[in-house]
PDB file of N, CA and C in Angstrom:
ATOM      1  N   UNK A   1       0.450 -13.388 -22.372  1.00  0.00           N
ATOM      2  CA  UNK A   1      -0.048 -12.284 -21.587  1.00  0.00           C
ATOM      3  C   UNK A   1       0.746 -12.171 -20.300  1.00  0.00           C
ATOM      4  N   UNK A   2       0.815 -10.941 -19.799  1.00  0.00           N
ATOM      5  CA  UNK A   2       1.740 -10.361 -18.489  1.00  0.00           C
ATOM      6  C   UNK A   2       1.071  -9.510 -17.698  1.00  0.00           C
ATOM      7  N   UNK A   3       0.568 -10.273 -16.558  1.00  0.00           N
ATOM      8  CA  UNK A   3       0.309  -8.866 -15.524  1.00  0.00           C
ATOM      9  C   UNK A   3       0.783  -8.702 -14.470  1.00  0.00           C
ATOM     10  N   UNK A   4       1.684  -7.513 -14.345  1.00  0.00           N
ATOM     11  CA  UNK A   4       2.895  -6.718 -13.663  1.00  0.00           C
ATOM     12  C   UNK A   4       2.799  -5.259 -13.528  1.00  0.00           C
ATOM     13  N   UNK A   5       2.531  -5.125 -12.030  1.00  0.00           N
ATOM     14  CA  UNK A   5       2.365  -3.807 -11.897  1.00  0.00           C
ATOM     15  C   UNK A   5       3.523  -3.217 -10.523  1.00  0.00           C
ATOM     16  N   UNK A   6       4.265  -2.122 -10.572  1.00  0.00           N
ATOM     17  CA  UNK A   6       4.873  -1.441 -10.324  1.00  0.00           C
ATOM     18  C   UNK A   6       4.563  -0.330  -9.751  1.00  0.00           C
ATOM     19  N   UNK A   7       4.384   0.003  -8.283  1.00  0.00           N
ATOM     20  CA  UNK A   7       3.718   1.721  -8.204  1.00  0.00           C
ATOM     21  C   UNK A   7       4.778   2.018  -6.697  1.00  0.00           C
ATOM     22  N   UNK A   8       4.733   3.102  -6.906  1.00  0.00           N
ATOM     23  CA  UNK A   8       5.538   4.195  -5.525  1.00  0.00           C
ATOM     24  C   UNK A   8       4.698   5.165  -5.152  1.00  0.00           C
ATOM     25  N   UNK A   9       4.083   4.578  -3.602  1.00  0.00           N
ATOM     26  CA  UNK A   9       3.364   6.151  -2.980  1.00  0.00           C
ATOM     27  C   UNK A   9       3.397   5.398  -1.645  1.00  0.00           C
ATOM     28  N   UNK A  10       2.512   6.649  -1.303  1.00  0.00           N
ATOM     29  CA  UNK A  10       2.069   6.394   0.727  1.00  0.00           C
ATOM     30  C   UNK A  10       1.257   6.158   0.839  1.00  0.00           C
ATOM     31  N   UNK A  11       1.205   5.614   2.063  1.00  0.00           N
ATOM     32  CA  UNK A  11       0.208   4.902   3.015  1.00  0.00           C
ATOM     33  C   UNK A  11      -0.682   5.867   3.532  1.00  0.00           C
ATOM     34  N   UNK A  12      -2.072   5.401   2.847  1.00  0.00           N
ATOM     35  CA  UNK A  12      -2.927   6.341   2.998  1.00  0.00           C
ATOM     36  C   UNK A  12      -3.191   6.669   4.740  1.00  0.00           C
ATOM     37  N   UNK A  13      -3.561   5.179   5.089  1.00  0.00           N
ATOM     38  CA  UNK A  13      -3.770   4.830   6.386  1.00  0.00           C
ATOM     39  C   UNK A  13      -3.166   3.837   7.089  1.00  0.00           C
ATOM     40  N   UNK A  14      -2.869   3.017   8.061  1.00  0.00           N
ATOM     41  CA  UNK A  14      -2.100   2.122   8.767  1.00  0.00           C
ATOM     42  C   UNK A  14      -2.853   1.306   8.249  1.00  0.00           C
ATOM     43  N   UNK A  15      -2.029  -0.108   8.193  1.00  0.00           N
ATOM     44  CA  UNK A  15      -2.547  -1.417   7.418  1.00  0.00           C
ATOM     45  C   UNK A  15      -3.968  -2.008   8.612  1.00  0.00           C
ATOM     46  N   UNK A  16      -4.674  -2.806   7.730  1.00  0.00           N
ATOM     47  CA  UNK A  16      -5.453  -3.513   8.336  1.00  0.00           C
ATOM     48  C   UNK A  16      -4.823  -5.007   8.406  1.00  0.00           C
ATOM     49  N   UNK A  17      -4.724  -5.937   9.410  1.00  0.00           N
ATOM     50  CA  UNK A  17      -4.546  -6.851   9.476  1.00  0.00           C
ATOM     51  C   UNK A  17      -5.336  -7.918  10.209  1.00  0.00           C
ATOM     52  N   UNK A  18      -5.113  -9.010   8.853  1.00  0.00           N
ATOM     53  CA  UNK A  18      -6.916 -10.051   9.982  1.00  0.00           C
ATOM     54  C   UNK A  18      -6.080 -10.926   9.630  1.00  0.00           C
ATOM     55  N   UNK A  19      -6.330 -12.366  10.412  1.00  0.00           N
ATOM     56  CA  UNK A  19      -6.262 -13.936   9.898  1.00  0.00           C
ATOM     57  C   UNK A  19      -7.728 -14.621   9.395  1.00  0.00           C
ATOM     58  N   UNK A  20      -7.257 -15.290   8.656  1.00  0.00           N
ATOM     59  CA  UNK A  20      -8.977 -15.813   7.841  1.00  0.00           C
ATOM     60  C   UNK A  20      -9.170 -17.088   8.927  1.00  0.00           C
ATOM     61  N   UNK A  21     -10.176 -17.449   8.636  1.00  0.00           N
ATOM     62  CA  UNK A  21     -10.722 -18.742   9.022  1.00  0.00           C
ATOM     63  C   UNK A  21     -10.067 -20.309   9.181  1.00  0.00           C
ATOM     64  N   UNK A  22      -8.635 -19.740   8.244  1.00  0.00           N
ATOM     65  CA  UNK A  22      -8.091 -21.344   7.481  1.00  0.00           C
ATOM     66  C   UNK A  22      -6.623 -20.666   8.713  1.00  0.00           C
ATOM     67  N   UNK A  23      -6.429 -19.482   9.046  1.00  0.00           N
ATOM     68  CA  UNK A  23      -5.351 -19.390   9.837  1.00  0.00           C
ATOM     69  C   UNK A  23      -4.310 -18.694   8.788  1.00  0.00           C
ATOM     70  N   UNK A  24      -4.858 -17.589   7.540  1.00  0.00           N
ATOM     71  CA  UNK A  24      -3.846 -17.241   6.417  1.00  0.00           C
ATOM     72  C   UNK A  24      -4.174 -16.053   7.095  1.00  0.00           C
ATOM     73  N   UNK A  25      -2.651 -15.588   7.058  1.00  0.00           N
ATOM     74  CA  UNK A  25      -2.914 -13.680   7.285  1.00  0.00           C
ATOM     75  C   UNK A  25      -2.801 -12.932   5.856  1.00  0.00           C
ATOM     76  N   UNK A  26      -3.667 -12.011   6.241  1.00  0.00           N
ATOM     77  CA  UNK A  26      -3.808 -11.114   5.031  1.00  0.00           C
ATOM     78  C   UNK A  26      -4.119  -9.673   5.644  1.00  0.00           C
ATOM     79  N   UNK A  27      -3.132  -8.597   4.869  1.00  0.00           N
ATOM     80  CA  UNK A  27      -3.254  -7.497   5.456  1.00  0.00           C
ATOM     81  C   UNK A  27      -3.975  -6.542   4.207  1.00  0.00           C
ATOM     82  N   UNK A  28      -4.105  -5.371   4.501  1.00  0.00           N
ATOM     83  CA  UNK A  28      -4.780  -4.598   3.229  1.00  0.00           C
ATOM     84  C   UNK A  28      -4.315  -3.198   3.602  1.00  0.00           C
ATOM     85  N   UNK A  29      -4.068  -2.619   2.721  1.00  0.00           N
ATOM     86  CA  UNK A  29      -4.049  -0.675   2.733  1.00  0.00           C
ATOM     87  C   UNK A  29      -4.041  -0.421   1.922  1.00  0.00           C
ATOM     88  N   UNK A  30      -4.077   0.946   1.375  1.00  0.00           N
ATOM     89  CA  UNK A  30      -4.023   1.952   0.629  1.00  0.00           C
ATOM     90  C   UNK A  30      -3.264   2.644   0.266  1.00  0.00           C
ATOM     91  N   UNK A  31      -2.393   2.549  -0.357  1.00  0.00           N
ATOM     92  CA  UNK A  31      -1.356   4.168  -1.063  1.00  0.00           C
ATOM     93  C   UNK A  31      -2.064   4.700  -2.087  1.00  0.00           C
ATOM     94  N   UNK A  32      -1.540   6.376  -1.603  1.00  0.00           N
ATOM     95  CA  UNK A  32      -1.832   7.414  -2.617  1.00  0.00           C
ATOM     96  C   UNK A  32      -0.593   7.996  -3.611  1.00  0.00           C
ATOM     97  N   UNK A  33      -0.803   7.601  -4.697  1.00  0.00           N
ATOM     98  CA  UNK A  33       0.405   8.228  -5.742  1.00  0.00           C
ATOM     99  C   UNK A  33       0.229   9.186  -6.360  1.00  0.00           C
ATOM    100  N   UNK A  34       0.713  10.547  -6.764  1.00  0.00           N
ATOM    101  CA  UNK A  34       0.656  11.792  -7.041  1.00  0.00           C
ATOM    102  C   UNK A  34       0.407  11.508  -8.813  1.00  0.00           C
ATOM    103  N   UNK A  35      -0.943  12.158  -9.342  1.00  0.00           N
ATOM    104  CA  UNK A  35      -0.665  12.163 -10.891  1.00  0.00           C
ATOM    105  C   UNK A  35      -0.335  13.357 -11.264  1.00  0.00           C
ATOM    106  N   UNK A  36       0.440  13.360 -11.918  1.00  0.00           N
ATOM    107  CA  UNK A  36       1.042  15.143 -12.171  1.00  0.00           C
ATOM    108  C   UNK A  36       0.275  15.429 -13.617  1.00  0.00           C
ATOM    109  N   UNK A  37       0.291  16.709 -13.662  1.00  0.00           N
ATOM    110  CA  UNK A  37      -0.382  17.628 -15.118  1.00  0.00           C
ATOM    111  C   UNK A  37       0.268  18.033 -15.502  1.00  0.00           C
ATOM    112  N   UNK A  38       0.750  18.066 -16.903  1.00  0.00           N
ATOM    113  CA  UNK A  38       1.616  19.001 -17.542  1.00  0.00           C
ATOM    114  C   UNK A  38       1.338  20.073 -17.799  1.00  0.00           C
ATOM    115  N   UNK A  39      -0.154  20.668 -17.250  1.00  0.00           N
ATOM    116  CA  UNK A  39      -0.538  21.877 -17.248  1.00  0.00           C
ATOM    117  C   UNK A  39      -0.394  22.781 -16.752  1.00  0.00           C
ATOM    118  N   UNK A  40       0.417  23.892 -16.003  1.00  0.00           N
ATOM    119  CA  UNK A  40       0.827  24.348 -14.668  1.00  0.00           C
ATOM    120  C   UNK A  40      -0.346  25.077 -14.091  1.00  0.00           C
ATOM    121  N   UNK A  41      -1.657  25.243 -14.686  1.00  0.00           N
ATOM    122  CA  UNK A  41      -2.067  26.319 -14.255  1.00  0.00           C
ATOM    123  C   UNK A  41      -3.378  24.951 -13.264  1.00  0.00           C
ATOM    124  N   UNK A  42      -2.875  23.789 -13.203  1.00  0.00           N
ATOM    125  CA  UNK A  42      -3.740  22.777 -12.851  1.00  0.00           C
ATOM    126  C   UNK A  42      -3.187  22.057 -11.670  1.00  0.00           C
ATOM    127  N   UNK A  43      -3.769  21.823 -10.449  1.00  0.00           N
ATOM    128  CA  UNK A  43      -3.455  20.791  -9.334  1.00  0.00           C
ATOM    129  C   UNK A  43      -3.245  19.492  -9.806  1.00  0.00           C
ATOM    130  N   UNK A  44      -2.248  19.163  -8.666  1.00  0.00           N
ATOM    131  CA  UNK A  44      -2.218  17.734  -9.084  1.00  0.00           C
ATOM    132  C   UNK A  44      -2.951  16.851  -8.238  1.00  0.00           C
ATOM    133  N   UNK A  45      -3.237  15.767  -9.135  1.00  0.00           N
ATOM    134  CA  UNK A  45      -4.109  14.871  -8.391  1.00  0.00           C
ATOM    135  C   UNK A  45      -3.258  13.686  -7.594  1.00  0.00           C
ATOM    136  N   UNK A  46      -4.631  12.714  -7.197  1.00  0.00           N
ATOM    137  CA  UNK A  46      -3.579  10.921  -6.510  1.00  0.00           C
ATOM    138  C   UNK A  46      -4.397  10.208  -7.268  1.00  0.00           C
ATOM    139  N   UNK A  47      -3.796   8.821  -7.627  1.00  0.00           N
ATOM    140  CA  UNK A  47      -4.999   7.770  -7.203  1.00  0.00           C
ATOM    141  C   UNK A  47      -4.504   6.901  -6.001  1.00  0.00           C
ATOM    142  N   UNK A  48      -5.582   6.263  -5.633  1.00  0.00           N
ATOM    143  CA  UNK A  48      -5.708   5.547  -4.750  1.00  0.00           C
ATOM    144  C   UNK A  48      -5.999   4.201  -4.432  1.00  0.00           C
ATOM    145  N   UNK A  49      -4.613   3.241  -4.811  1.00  0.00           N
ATOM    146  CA  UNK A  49      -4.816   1.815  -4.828  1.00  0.00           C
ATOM    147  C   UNK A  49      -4.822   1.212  -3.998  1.00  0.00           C
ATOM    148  N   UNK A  50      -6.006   0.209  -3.703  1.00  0.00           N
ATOM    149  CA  UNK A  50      -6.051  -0.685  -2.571  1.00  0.00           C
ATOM    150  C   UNK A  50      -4.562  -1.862  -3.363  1.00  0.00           C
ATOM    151  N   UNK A  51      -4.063  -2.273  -1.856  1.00  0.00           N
ATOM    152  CA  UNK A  51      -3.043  -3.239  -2.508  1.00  0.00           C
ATOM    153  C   UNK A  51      -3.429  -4.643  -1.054  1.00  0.00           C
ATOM    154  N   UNK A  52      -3.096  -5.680  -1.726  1.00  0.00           N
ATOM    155  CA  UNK A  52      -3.451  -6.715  -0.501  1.00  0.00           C
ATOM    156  C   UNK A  52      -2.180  -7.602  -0.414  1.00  0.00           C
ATOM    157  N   UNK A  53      -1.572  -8.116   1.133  1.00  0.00           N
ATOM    158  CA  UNK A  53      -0.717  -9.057   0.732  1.00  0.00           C
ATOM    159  C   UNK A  53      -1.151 -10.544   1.505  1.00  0.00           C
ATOM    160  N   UNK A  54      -0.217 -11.400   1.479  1.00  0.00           N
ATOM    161  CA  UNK A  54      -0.810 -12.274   1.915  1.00  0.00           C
ATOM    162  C   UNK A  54       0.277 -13.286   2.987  1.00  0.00           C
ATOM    163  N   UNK A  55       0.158 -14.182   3.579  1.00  0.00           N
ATOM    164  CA  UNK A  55       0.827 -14.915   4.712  1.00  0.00           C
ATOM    165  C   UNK A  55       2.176 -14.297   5.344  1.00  0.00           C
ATOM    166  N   UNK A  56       3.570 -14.275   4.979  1.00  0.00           N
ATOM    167  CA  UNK A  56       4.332 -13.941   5.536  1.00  0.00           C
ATOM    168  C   UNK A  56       4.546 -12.420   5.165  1.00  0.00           C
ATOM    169  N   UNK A  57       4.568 -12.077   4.260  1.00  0.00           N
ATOM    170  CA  UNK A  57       4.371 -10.515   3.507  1.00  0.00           C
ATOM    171  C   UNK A  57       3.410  -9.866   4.095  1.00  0.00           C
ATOM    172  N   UNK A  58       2.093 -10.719   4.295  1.00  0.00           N
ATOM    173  CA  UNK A  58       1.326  -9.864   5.808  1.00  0.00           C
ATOM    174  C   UNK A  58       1.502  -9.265   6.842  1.00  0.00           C
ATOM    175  N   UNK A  59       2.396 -10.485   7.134  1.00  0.00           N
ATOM    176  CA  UNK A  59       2.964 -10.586   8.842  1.00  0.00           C
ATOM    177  C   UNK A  59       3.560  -9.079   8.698  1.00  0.00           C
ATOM    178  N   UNK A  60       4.590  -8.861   7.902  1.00  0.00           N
ATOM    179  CA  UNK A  60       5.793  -7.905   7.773  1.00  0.00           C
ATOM    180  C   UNK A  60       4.834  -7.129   7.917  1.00  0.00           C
ATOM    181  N   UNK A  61       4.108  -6.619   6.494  1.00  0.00           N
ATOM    182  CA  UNK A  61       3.918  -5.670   6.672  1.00  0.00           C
ATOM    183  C   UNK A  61       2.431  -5.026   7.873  1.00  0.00           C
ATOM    184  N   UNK A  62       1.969  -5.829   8.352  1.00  0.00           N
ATOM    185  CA  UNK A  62       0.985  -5.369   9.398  1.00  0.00           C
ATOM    186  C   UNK A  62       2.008  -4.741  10.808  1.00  0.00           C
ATOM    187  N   UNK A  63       3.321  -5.643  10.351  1.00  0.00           N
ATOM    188  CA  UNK A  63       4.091  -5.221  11.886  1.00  0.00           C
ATOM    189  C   UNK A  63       4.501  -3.872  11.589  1.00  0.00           C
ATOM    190  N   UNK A  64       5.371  -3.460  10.328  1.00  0.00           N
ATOM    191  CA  UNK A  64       6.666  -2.582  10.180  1.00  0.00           C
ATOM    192  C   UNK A  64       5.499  -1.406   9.103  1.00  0.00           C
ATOM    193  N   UNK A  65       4.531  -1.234   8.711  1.00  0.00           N
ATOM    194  CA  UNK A  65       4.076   0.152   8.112  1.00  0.00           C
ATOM    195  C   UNK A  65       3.070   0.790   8.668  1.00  0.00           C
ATOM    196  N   UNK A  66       2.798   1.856   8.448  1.00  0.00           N
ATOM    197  CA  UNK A  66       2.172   2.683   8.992  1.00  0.00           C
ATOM    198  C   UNK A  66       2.065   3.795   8.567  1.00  0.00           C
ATOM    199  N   UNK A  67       1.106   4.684   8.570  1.00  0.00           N
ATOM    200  CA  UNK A  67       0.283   6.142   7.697  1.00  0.00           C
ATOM    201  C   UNK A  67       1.537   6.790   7.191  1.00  0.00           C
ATOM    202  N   UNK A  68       1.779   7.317   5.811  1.00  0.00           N
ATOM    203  CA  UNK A  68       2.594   8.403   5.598  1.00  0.00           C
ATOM    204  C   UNK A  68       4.230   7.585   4.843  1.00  0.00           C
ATOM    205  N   UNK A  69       4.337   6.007   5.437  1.00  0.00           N
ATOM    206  CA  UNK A  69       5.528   5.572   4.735  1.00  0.00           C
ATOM    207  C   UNK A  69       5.671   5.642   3.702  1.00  0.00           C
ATOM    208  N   UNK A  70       6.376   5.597   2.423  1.00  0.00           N
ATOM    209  CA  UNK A  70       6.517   5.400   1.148  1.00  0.00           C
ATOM    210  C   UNK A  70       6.923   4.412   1.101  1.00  0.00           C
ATOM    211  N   UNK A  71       6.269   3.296   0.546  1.00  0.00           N
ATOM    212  CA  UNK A  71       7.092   2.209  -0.018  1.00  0.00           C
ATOM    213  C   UNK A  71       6.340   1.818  -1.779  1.00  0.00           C
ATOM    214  N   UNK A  72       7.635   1.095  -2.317  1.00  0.00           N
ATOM    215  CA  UNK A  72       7.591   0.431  -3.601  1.00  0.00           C
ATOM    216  C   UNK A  72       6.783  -0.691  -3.430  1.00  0.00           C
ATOM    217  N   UNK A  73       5.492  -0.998  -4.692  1.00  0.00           N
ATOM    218  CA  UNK A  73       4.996  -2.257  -4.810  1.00  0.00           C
ATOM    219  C   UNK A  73       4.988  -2.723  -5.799  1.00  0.00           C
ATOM    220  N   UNK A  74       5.491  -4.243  -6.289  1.00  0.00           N
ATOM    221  CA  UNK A  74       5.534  -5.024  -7.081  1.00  0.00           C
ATOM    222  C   UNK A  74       4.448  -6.237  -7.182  1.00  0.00           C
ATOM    223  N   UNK A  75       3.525  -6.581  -8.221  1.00  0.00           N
ATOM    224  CA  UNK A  75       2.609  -7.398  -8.062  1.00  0.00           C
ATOM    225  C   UNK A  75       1.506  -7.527  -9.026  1.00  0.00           C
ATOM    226  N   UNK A  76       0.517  -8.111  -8.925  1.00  0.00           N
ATOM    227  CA  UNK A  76      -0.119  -7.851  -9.936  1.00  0.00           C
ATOM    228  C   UNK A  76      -1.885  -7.122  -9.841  1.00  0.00           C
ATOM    229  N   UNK A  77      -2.530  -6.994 -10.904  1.00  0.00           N
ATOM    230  CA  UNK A  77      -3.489  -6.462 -11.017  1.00  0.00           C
ATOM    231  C   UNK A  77      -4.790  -7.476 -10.922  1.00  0.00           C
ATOM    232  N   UNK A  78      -5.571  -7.150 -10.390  1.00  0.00           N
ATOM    233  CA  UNK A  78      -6.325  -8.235  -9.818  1.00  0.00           C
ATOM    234  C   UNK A  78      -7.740  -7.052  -9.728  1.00  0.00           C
ATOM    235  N   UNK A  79      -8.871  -7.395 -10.557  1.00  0.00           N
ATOM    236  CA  UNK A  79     -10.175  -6.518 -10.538  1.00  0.00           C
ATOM    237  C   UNK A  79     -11.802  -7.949 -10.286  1.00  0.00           C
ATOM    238  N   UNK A  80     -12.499  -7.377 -10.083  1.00  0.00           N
ATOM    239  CA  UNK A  80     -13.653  -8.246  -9.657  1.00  0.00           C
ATOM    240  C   UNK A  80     -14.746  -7.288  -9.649  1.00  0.00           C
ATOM    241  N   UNK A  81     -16.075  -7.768  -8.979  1.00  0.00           N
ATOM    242  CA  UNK A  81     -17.155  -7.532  -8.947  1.00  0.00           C
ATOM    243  C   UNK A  81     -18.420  -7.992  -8.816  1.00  0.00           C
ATOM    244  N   UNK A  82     -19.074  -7.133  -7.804  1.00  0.00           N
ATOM    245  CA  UNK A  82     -20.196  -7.996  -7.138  1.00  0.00           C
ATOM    246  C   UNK A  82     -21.269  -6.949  -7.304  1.00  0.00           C
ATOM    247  N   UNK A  83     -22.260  -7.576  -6.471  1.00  0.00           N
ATOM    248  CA  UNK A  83     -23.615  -6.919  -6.978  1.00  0.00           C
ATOM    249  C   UNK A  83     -23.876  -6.475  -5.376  1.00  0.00           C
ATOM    250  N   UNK A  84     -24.642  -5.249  -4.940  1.00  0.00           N
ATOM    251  CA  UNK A  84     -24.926  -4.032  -3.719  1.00  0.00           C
ATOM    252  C   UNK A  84     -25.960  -3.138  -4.859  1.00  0.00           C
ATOM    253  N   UNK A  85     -27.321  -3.530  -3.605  1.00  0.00           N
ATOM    254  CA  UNK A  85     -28.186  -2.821  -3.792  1.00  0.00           C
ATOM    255  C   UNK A  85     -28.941  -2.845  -5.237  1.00  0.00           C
ATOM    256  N   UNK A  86     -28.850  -3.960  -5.788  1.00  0.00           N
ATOM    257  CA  UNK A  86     -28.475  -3.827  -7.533  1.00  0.00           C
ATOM    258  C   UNK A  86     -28.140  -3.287  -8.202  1.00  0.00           C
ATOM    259  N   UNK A  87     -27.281  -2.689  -7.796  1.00  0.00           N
ATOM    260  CA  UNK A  87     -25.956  -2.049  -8.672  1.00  0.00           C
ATOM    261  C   UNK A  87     -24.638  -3.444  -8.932  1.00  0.00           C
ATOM    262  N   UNK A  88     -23.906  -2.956  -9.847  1.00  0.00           N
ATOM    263  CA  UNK A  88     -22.510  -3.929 -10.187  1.00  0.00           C
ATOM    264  C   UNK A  88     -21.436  -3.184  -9.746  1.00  0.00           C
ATOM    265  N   UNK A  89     -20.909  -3.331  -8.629  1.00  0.00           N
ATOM    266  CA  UNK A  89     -19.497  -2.536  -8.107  1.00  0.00           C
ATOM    267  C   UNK A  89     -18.656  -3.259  -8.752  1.00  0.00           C
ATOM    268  N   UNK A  90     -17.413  -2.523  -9.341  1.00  0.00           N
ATOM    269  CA  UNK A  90     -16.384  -3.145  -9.909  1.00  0.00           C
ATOM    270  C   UNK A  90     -15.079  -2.106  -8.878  1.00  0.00           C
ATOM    271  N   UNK A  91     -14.398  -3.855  -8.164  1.00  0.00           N
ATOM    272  CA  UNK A  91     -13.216  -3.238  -7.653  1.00  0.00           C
ATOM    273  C   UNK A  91     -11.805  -4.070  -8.224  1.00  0.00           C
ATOM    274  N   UNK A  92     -10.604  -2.796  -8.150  1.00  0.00           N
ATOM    275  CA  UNK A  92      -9.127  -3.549  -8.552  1.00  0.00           C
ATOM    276  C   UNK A  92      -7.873  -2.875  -7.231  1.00  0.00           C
ATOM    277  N   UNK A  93      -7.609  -4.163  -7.398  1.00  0.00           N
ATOM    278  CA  UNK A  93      -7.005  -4.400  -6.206  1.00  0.00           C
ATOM    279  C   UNK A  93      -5.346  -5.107  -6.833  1.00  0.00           C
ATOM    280  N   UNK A  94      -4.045  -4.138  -6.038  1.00  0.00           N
ATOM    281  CA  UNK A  94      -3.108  -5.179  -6.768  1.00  0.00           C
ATOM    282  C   UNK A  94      -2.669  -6.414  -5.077  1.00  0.00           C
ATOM    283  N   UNK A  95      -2.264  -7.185  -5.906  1.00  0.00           N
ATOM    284  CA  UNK A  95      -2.069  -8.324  -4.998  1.00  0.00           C
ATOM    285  C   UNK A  95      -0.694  -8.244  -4.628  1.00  0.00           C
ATOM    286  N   UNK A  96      -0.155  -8.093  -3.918  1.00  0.00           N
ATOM    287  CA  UNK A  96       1.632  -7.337  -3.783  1.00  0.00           C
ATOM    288  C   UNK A  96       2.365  -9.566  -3.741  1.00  0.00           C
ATOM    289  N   UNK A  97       3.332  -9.267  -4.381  1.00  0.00           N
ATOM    290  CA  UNK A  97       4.572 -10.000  -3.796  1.00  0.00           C
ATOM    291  C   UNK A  97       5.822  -9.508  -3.891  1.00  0.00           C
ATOM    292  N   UNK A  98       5.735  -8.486  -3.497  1.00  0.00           N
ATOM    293  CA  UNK A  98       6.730  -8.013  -2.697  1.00  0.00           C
ATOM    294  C   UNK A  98       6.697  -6.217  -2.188  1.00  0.00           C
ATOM    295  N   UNK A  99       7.199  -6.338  -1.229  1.00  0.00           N
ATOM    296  CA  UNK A  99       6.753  -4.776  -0.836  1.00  0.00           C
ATOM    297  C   UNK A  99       7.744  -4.523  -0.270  1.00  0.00           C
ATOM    298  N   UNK A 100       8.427  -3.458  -0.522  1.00  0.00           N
ATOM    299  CA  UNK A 100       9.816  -2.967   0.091  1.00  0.00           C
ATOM    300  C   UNK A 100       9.529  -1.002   0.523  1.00  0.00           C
ATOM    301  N   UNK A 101      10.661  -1.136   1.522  1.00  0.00           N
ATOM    302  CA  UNK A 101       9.975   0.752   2.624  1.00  0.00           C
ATOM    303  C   UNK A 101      11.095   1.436   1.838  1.00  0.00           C
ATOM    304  N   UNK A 102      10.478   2.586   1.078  1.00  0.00           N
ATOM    305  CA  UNK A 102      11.653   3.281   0.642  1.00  0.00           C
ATOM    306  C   UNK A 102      11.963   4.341   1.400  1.00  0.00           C
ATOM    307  N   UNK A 103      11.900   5.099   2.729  1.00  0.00           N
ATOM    308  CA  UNK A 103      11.478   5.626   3.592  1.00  0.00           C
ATOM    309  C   UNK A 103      12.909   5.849   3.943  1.00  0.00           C
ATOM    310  N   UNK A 104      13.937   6.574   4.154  1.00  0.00           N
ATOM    311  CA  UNK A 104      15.148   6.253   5.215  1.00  0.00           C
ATOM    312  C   UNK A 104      15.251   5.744   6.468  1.00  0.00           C
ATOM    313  N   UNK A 105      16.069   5.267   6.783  1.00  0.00           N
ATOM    314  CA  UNK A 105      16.213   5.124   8.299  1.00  0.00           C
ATOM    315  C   UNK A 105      17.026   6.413   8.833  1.00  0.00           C
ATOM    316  N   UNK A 106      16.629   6.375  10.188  1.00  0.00           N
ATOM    317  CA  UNK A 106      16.978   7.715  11.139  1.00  0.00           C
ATOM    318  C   UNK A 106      18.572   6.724  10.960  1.00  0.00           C
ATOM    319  N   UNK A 107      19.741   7.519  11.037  1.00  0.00           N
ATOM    320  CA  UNK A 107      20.926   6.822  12.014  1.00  0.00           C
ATOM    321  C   UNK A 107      20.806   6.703  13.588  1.00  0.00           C
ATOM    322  N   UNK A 108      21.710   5.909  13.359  1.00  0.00           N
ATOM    323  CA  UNK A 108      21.847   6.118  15.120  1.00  0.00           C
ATOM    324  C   UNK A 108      22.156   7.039  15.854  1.00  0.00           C
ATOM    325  N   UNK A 109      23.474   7.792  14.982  1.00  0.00           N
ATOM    326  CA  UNK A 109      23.614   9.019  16.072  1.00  0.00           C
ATOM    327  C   UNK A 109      22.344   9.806  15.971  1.00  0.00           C
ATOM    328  N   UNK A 110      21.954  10.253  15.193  1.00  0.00           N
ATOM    329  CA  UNK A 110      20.603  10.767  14.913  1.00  0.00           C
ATOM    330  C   UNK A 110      19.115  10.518  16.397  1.00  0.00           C
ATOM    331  N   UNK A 111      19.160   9.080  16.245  1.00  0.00           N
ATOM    332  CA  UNK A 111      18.358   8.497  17.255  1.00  0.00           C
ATOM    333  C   UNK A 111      19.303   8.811  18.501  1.00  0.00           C
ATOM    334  N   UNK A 112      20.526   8.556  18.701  1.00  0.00           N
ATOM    335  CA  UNK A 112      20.911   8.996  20.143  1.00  0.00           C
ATOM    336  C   UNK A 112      20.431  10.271  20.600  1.00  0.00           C
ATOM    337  N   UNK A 113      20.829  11.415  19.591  1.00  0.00           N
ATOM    338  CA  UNK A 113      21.260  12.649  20.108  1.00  0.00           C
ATOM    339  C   UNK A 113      19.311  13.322  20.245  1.00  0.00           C
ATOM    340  N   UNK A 114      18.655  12.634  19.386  1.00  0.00           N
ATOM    341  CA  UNK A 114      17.096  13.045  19.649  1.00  0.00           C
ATOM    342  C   UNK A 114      17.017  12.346  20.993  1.00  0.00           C
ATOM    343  N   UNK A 115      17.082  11.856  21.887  1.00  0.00           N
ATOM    344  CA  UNK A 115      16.529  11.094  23.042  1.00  0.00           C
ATOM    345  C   UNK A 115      16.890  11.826  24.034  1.00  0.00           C
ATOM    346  N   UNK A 116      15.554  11.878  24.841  1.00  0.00           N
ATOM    347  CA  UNK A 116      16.115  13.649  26.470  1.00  0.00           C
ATOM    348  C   UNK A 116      16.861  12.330  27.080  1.00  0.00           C
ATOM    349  N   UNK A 117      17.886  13.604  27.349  1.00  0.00           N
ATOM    350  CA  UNK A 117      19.007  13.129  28.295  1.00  0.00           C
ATOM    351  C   UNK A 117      18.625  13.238  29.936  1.00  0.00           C
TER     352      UNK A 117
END
């Protein structure tokens, strides 16, 4: 058995970042990925995956993302479930090891020539 998951979208919202109790950072957000219809006369939808990372992959990404980036995630699929109100919530969550910004960078001249003179 293999679980490997692969997704490209944005950041719904700016990461959350906490340290636990033991001193592990762990950050959390959301990207939204576009599902397309082959129907034209139909909108397209998102879904919306919580993704979590953990110690140094935290660090990064609590420092360097923020609402609207696009980045690639590699990692796996990870679902659970607890009990609220007596109901059974079932949540899936991918666990990233590795997260890369597919986003461009401005150049420099770019960044120079935007800055009031």
């Amino acid at each position: 058995m293999y679980n490997k998951v692969f997704l490209i979208g944005r950041l719904v919202r700016d990461p959350e970042t906490r340290v636990t109790s033991s001193g592990i950072t762990v950050t959390k957000f959301t990207i939204a990925i576009d599902r397309f219809s082959k129907k034209a006369d139909t909108e397209n939808n998102a879904d919306f995956i919580r993704v979590v990372t953990w110690r140094k992959l935290a660090e990064i990404c609590g420092d360097y993302l923020n609402k609207g980036k696009l980045i690639a995630v590699e990692g796996r699929l990870q679902t659970d479930s607890y009990e609220k109100n007596g109901e059974t919530i079932e949540v899936s969550e991918v666990i990233a090891d590795n997260v890369q910004m597919l986003d461009k960078r401005r150049q420099a001249s770019e960044e120079d020539s935007a800055a009031p003179s």
